[in-house]
C-alpha atoms as a PDB file:
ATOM      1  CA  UNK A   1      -5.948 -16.614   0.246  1.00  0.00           C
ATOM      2  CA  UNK A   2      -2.534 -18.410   0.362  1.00  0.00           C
ATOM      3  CA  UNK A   3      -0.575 -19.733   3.001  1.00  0.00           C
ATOM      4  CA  UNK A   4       2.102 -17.923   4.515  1.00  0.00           C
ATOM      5  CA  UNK A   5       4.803 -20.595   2.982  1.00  0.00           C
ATOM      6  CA  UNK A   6       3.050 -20.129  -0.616  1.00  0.00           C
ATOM      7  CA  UNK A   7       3.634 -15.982  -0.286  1.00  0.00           C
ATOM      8  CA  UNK A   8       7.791 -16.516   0.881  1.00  0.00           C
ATOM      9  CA  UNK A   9       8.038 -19.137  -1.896  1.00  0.00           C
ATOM     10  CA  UNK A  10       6.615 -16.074  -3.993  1.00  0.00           C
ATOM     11  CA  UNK A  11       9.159 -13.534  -2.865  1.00  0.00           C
ATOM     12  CA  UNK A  12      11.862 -16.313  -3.692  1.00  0.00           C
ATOM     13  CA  UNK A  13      10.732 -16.788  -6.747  1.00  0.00           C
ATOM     14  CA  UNK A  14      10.988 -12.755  -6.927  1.00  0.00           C
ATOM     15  CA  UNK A  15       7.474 -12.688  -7.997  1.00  0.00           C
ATOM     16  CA  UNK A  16       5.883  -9.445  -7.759  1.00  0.00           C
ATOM     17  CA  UNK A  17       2.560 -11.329  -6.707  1.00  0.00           C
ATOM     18  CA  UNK A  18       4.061 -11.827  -3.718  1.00  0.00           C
ATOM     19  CA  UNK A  19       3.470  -8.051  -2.438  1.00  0.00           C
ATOM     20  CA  UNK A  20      -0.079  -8.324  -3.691  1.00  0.00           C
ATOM     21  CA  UNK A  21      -0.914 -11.788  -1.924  1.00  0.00           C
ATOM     22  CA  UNK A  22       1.020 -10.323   1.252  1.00  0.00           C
ATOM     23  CA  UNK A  23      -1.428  -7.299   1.028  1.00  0.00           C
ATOM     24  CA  UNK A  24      -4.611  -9.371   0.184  1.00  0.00           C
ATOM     25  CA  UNK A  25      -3.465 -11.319   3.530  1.00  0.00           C
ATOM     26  CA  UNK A  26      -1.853  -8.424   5.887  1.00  0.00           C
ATOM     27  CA  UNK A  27      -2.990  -5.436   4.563  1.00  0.00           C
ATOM     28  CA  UNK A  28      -5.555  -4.324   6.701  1.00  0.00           C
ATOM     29  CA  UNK A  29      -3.513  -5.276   9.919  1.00  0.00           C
ATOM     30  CA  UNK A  30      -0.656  -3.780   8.693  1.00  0.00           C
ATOM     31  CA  UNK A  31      -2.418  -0.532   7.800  1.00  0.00           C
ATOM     32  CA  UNK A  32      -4.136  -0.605  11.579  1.00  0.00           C
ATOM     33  CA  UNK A  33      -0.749  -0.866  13.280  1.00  0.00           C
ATOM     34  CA  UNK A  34       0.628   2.159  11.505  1.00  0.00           C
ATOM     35  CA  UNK A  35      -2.037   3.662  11.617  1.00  0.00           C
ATOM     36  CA  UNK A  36      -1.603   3.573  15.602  1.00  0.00           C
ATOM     37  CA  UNK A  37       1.981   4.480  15.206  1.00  0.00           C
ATOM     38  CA  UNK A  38       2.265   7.420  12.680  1.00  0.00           C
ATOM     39  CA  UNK A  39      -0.939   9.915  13.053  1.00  0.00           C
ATOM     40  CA  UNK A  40      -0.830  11.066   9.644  1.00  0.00           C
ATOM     41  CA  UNK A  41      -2.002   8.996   6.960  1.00  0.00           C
ATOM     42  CA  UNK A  42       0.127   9.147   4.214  1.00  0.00           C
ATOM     43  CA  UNK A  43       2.854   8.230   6.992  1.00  0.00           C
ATOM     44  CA  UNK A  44       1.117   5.524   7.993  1.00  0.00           C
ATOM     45  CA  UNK A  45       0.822   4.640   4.686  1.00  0.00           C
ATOM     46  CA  UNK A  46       4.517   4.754   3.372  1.00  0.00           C
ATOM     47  CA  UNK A  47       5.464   2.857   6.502  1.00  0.00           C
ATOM     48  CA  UNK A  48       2.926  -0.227   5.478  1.00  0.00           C
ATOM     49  CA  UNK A  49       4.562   0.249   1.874  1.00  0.00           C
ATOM     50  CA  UNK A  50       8.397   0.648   3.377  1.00  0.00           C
ATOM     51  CA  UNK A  51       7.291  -2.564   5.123  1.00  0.00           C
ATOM     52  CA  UNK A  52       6.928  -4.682   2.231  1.00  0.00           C
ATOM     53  CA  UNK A  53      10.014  -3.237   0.499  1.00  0.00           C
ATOM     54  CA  UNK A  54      11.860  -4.793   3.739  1.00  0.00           C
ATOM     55  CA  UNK A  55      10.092  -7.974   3.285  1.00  0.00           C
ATOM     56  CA  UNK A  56      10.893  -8.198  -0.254  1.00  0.00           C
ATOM     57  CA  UNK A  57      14.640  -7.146   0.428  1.00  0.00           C
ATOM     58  CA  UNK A  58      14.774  -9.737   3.365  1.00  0.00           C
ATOM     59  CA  UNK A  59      13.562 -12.715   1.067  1.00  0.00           C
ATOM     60  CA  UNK A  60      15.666 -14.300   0.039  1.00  0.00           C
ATOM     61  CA  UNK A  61      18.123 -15.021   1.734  1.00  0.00           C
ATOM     62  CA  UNK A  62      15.661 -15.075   5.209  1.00  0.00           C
ATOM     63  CA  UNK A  63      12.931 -17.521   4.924  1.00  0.00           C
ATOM     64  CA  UNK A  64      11.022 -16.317   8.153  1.00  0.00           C
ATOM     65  CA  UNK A  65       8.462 -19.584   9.759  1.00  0.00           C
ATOM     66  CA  UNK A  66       6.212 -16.440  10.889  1.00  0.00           C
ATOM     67  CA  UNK A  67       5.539 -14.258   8.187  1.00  0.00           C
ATOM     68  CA  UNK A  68       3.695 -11.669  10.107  1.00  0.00           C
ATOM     69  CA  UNK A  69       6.229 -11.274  12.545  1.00  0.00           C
ATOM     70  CA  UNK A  70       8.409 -10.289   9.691  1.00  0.00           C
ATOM     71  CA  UNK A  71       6.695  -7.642   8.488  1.00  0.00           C
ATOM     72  CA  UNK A  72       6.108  -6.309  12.688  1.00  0.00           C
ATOM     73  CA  UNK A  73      10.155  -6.240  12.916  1.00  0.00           C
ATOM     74  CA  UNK A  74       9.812  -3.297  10.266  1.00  0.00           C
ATOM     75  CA  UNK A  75       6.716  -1.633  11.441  1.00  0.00           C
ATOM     76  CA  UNK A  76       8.795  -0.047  14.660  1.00  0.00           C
ATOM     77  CA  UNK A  77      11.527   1.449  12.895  1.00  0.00           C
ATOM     78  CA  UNK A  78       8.960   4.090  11.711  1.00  0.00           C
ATOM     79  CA  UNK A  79       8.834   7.188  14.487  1.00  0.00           C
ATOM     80  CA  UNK A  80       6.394  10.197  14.785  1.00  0.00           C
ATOM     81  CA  UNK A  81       8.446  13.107  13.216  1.00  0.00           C
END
């Protein structure tokens, strides 16, 4: 599993391995905080997937020293419809 400075150096690079290695290293805590959020699944769902299109929008020009906390600025802008 890489480091979190290996995955941003992947999103600067605009490699698409860098969503992959950020699920293979978030995922499943990603999925767990939507999942606590949104009820539904597939909401849950598009919000973990909404979050990586916001990391990989952010990157460049941010180059975050807590990748995690990145990705939990996006998680809350997600609401129970």
């Amino acid at each position: 599993m890489k480091e979190d400075h290996e995955i941003i150096e992947l999103y600067w690079a605009r490699s698409e391995s860098a969503v992959h290695e950020t699920d293979e290293k978030y995922g499943a805590k990603l999925h767990t905080l939507s999942g606590r959020i949104l009820p539904e699944a597939e909401d849950a769902e598009e919000c973990v997937n909404d979050t990586y299109l916001g990391a990989w929008n952010a990157m460049p020009p941010q180059r975050p020293l807590a990748l995690f906390a990145l990705f939990g600025a996006h998680l809350p802008q997600h609401r129970v419809r």
